[in-house]
C-alpha atoms as a PDB file:
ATOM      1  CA  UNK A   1       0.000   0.000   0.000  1.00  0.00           C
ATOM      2  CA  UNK A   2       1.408   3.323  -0.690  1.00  0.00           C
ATOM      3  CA  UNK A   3       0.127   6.491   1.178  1.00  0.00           C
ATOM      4  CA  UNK A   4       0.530  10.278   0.291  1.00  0.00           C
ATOM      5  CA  UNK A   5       0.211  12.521   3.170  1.00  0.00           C
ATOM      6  CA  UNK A   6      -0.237  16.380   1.983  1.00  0.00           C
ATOM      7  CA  UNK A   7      -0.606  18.988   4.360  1.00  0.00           C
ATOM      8  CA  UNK A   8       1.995  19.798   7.244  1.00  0.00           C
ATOM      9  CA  UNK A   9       2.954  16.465   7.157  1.00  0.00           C
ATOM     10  CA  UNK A  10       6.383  15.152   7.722  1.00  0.00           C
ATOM     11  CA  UNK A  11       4.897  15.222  11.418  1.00  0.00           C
ATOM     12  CA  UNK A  12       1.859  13.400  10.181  1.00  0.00           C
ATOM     13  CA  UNK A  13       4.338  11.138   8.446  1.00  0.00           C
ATOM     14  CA  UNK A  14       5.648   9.888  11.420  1.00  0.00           C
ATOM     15  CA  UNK A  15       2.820   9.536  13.472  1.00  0.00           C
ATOM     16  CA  UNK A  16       1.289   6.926  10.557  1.00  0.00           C
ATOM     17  CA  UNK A  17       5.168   5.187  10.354  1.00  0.00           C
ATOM     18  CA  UNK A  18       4.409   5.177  14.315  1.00  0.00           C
ATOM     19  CA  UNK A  19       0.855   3.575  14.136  1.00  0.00           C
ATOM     20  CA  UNK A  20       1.750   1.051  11.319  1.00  0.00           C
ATOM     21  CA  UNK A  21       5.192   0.139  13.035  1.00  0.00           C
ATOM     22  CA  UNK A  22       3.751  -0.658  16.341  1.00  0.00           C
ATOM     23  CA  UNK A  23       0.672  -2.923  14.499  1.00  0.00           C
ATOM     24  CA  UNK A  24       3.286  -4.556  13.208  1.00  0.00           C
ATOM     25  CA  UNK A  25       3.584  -3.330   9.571  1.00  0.00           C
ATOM     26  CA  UNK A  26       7.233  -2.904   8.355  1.00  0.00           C
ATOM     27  CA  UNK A  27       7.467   0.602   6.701  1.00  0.00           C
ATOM     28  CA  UNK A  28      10.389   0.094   3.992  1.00  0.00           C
ATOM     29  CA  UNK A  29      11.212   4.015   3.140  1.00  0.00           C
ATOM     30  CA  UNK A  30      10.084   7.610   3.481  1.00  0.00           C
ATOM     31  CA  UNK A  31      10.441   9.870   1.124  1.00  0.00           C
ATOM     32  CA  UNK A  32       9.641  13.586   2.426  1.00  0.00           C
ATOM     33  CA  UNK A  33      10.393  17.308   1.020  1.00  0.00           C
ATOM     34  CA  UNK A  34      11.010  17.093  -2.889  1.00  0.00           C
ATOM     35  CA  UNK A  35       9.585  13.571  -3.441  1.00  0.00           C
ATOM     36  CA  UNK A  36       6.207  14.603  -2.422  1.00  0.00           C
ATOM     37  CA  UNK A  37       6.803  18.291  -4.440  1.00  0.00           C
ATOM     38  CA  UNK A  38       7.155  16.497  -7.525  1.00  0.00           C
ATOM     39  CA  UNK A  39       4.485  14.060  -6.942  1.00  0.00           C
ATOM     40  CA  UNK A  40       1.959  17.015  -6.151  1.00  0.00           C
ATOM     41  CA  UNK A  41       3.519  19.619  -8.108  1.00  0.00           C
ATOM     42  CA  UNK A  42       2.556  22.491  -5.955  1.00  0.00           C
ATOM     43  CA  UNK A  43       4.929  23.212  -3.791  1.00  0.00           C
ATOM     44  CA  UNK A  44       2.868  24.362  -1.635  1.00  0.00           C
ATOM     45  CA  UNK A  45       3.751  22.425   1.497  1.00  0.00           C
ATOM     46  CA  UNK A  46       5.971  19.519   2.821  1.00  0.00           C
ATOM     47  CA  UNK A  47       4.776  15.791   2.755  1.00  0.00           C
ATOM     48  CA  UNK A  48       5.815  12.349   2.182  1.00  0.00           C
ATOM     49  CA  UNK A  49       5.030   8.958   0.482  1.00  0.00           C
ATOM     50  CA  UNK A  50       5.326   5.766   2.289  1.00  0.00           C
ATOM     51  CA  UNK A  51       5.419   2.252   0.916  1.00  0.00           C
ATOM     52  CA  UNK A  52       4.302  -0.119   3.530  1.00  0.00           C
ATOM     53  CA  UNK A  53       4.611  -3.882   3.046  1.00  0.00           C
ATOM     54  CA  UNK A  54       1.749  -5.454   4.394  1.00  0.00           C
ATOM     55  CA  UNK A  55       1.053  -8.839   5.356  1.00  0.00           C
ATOM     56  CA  UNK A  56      -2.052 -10.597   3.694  1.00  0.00           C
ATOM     57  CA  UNK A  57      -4.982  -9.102   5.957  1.00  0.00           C
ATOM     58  CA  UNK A  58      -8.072  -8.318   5.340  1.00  0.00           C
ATOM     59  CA  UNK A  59      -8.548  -5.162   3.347  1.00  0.00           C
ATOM     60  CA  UNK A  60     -12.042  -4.318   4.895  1.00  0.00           C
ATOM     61  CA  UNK A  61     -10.594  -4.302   8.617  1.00  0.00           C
ATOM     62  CA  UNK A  62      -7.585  -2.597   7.707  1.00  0.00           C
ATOM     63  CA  UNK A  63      -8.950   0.068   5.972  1.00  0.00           C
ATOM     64  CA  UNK A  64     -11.135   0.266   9.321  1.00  0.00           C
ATOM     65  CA  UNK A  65      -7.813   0.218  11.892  1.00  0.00           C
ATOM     66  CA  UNK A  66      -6.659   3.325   9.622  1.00  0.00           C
ATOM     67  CA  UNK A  67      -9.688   5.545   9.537  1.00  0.00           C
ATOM     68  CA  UNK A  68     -10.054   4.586  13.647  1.00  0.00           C
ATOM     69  CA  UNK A  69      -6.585   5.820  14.352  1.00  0.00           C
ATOM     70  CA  UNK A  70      -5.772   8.555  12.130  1.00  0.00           C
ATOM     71  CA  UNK A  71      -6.380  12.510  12.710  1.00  0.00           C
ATOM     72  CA  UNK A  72      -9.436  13.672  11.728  1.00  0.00           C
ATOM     73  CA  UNK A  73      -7.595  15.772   8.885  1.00  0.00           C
ATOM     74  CA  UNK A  74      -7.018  12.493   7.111  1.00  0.00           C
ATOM     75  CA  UNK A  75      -9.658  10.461   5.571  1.00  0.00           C
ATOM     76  CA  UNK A  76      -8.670   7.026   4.208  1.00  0.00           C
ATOM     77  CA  UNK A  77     -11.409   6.674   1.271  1.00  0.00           C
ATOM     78  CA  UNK A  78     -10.443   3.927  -0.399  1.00  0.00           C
ATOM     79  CA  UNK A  79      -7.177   0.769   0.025  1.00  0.00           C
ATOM     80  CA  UNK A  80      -6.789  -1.174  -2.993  1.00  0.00           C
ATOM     81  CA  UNK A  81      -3.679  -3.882  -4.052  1.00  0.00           C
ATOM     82  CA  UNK A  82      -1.444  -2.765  -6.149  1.00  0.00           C
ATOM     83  CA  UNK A  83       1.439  -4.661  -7.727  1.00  0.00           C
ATOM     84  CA  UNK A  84       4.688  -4.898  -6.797  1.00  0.00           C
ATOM     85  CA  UNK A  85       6.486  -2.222  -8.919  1.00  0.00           C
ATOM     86  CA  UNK A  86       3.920   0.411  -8.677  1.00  0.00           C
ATOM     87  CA  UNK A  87       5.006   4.180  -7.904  1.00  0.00           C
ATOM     88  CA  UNK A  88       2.788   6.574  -6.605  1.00  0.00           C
ATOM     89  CA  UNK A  89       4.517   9.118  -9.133  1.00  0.00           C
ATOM     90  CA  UNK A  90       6.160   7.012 -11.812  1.00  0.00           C
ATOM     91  CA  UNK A  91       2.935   5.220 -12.501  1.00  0.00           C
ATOM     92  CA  UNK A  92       0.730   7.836 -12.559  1.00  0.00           C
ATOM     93  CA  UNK A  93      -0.183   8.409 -16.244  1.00  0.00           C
ATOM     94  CA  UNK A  94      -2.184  11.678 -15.686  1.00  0.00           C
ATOM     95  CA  UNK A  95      -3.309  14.646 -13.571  1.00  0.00           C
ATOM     96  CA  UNK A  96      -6.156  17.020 -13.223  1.00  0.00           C
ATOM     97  CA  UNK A  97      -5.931  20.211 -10.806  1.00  0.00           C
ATOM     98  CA  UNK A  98      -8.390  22.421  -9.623  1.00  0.00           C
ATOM     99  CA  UNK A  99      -8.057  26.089  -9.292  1.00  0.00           C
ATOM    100  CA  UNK A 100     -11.029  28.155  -7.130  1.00  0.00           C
ATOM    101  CA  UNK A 101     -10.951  31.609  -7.210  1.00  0.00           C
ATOM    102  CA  UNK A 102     -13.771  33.542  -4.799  1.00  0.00           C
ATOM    103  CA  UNK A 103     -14.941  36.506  -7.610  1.00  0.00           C
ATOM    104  CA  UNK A 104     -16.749  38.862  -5.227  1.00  0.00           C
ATOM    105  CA  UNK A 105     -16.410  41.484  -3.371  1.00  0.00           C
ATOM    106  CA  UNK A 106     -18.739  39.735  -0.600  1.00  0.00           C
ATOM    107  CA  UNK A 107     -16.398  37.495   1.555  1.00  0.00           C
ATOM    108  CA  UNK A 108     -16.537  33.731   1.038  1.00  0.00           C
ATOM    109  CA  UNK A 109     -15.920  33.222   4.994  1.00  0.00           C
ATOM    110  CA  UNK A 110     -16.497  29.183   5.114  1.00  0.00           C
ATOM    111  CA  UNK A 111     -14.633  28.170   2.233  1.00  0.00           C
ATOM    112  CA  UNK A 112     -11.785  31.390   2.733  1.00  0.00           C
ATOM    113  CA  UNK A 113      -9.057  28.753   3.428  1.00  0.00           C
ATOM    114  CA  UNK A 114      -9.709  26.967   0.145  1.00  0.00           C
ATOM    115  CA  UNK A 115     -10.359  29.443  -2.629  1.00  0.00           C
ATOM    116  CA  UNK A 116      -7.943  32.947  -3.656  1.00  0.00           C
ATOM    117  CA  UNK A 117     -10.069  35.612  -2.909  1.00  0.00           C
ATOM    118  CA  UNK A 118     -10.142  38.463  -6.008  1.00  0.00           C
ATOM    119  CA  UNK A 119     -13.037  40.756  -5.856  1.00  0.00           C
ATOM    120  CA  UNK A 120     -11.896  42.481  -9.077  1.00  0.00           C
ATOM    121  CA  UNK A 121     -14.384  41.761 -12.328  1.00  0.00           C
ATOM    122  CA  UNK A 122     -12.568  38.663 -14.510  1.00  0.00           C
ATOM    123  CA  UNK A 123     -13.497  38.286 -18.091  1.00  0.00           C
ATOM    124  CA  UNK A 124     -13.802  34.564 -17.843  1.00  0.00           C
ATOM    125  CA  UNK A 125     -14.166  34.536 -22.104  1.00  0.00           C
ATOM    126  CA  UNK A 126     -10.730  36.358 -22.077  1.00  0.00           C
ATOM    127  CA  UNK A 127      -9.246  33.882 -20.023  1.00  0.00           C
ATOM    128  CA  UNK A 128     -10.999  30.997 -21.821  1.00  0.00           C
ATOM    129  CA  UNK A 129      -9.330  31.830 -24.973  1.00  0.00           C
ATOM    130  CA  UNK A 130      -6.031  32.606 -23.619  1.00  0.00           C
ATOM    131  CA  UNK A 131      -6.075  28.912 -22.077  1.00  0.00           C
ATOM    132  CA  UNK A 132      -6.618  27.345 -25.236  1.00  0.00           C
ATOM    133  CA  UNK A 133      -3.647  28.324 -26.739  1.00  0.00           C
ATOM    134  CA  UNK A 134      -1.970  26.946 -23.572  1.00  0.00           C
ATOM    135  CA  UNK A 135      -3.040  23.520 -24.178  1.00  0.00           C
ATOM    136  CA  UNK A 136      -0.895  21.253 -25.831  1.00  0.00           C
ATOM    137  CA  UNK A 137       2.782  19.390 -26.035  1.00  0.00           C
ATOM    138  CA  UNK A 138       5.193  22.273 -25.166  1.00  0.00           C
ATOM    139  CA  UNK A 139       8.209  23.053 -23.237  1.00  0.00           C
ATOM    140  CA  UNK A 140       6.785  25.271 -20.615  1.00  0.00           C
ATOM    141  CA  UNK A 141       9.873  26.200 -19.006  1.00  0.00           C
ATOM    142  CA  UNK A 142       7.870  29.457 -18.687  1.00  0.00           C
ATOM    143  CA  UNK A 143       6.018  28.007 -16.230  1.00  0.00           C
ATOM    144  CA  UNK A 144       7.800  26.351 -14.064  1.00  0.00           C
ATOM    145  CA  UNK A 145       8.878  28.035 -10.853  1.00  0.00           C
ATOM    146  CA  UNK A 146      12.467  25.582 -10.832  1.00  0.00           C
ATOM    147  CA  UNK A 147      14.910  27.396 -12.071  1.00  0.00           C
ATOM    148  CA  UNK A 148      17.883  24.992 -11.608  1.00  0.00           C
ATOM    149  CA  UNK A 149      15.910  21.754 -13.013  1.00  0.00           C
ATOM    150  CA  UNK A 150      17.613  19.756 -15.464  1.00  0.00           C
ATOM    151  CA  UNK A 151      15.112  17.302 -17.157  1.00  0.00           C
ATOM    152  CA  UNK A 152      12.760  18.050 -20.099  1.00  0.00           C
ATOM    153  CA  UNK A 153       9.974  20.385 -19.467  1.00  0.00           C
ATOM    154  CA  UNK A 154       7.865  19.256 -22.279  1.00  0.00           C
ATOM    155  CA  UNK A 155       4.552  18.198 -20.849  1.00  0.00           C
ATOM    156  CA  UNK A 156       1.051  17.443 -22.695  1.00  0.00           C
ATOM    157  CA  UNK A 157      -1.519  19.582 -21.307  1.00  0.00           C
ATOM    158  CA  UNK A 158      -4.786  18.225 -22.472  1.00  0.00           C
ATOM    159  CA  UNK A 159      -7.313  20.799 -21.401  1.00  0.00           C
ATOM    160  CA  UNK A 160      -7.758  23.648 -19.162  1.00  0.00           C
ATOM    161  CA  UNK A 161     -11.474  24.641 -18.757  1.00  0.00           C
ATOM    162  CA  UNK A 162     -12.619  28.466 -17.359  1.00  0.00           C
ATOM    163  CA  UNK A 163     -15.825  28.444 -15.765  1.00  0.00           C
ATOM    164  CA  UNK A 164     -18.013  30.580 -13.922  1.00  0.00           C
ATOM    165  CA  UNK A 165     -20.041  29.197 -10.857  1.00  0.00           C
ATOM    166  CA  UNK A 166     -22.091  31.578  -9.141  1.00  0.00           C
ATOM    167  CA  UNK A 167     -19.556  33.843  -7.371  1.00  0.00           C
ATOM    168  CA  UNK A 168     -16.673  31.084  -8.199  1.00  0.00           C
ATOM    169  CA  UNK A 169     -14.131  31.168 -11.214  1.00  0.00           C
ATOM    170  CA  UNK A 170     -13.230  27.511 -11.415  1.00  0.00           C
ATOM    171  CA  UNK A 171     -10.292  26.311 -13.968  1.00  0.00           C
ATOM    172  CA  UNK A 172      -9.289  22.613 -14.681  1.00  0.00           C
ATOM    173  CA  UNK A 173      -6.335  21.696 -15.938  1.00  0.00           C
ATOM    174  CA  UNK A 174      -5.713  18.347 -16.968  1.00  0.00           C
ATOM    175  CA  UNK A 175      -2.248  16.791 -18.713  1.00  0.00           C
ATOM    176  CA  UNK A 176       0.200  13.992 -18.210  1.00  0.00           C
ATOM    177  CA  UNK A 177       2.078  16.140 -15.148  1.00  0.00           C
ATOM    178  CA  UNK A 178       2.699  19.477 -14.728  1.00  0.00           C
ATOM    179  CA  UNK A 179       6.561  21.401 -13.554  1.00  0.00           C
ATOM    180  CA  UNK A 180       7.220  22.719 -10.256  1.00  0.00           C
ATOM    181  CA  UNK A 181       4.237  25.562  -9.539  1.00  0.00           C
ATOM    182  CA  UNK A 182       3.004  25.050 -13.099  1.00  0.00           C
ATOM    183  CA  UNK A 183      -0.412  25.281 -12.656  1.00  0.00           C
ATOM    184  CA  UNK A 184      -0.381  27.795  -9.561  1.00  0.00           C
ATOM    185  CA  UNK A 185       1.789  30.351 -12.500  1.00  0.00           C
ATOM    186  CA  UNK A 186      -0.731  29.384 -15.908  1.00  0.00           C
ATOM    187  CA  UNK A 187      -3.681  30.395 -12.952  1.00  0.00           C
ATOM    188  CA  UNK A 188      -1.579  33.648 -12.540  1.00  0.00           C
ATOM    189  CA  UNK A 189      -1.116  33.921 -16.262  1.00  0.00           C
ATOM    190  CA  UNK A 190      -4.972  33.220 -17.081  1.00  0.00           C
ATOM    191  CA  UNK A 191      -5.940  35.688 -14.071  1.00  0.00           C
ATOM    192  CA  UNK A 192      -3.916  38.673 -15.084  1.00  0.00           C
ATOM    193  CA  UNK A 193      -5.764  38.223 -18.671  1.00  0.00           C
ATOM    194  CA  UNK A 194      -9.163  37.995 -16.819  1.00  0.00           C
ATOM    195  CA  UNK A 195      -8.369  41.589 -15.688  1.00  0.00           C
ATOM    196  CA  UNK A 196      -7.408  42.830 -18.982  1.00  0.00           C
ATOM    197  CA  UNK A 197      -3.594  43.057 -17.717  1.00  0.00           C
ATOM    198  CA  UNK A 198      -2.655  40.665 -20.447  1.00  0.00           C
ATOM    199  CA  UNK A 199      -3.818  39.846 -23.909  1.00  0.00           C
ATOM    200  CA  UNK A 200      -4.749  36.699 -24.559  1.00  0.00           C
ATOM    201  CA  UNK A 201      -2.969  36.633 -27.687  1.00  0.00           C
ATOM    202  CA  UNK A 202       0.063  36.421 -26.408  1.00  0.00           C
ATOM    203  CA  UNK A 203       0.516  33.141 -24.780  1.00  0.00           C
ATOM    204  CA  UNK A 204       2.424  31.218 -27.896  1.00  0.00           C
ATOM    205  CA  UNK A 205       4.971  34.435 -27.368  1.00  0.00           C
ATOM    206  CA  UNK A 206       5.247  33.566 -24.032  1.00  0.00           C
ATOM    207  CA  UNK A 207       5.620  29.807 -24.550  1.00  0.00           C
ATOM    208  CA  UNK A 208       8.536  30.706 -27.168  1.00  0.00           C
ATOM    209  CA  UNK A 209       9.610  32.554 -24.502  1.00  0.00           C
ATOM    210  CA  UNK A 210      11.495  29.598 -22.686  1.00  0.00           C
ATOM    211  CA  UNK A 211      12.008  32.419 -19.733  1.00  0.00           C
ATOM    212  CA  UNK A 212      10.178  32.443 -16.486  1.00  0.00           C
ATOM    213  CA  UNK A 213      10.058  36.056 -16.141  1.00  0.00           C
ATOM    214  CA  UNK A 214       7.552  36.289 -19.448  1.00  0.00           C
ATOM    215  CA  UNK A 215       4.470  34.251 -17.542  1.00  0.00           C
ATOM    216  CA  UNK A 216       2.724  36.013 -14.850  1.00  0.00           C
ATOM    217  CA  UNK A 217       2.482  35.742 -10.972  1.00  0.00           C
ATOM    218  CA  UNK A 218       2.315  32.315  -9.186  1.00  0.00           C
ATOM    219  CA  UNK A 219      -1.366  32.131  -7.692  1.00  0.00           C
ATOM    220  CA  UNK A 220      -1.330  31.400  -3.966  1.00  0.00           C
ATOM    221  CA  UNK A 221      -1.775  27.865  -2.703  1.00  0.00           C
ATOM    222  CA  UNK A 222      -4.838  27.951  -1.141  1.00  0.00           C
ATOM    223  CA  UNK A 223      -7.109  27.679  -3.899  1.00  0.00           C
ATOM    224  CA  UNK A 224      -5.356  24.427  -5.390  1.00  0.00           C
ATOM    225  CA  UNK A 225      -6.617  21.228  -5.025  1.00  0.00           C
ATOM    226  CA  UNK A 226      -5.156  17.939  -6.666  1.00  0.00           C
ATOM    227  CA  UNK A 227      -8.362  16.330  -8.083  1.00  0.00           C
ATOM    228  CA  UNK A 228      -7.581  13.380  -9.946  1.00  0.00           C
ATOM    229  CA  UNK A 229      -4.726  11.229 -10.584  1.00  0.00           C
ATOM    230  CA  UNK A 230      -4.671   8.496 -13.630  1.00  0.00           C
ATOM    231  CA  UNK A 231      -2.903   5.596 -13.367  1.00  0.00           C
END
């Protein structure tokens, strides 16, 4: 079974190593810090991936001894076999993110922690067209907060959706991985052409570009969410 903890979490890290260790689970390796950044690809926070060797219990009462013992920040929804050389991150064959931004100058105060707050008017249709030209196989260097990194950053984005909810302007990107803060710095990009800062002709320049400094701003954290991996 292999675990991803997300949110403040090499402490939450050890506390599961902890629980598992003293059921009598042998944890084989943690990987914290970086190894969970590139997994996630926000860089928003610290966490870690565990593989735990298990021996052959039942999955129903397991699952059950984890949601009974972890912190109520942590929901288990779901413990499934996997074979033997699966990776949490080299396995994974696709990604979707979720970007909420809170559009109104009335305060969302229940959800505040979750969505970027912008009470400025966005042209959602600007932004809309602007992210289609973003979509694609390209070397997005000018997106990627990592200066230093030395792979390829030629991804596949496959979509990235603008939509308007209510008060809420939700976008969806979807590709086979994204660079360090890429989708936090397209939202920053596609924001800055909702308020008519940037024209959304310009992204193919800005692709070309192959320079950090031509994208916009990276969008805070707090209105990221990792909705879907594909494996």
């Amino acid at each position: 079974m292999r675990l991803l903890l997300a949110e403040d979490e090499k402490a939450l890290s050890r506390a599961l190593k902890a629980i598992l260790e003293r059921d009598g689970y042998m944890v084989d390796a943690v990987y914290d810090g970086q190894a969970a950044l590139d997994c996630l690809d926000t860089g928003s926070y610290d966490g870690a991936v565990l593989d735990i060797m298990m021996p052959a219990l039942d999955g129903i009462e397991v699952l059950r001894q984890l949601r009974a013992r972890l912190p109520g920040d942590i929901g288990v929804l779901t413990l499934e076999e996997a074979a033997p050389r699966f990776h949490a991150r080299l396995s994974c064959r696709g990604k979707t993110y979720v970007y909420r931004v809170w559009n109104s100058e009335t305060p969302n105060v229940f959800e505040r922690r979750y969505v970027y707050a912008m009470p400025q008017p966005l042209d959602t249709a600007a932004m809309q067209r602007a992210a289609a030209l973003l979509c694609g196989t390209y070397d997005y260097t000018s997106f990627c907060a990592n200066r230093r990194m030395k792979k390829s950053a030629v991804r596949t984005v496959d979509a990235i959706t603008v939509e308007r909810l209510g008060n809420e302007v939700r976008l969806t990107f979807s590709g086979d991985g994204f660079l360090y803060h890429m989708v936090r710095i397209l939202t920053g990009t596609l924001l800055e052409v909702g308020l008519g800062r940037r024209d959304a002709g310009t992204m193919p320049d800005m692709l070309a570009a192959h320079d950090r400094s031509a994208a916009g701003p990276t969008a805070p954290a707090r209105g990221l969410i990792l909705w879907e991996t594909r494996y």
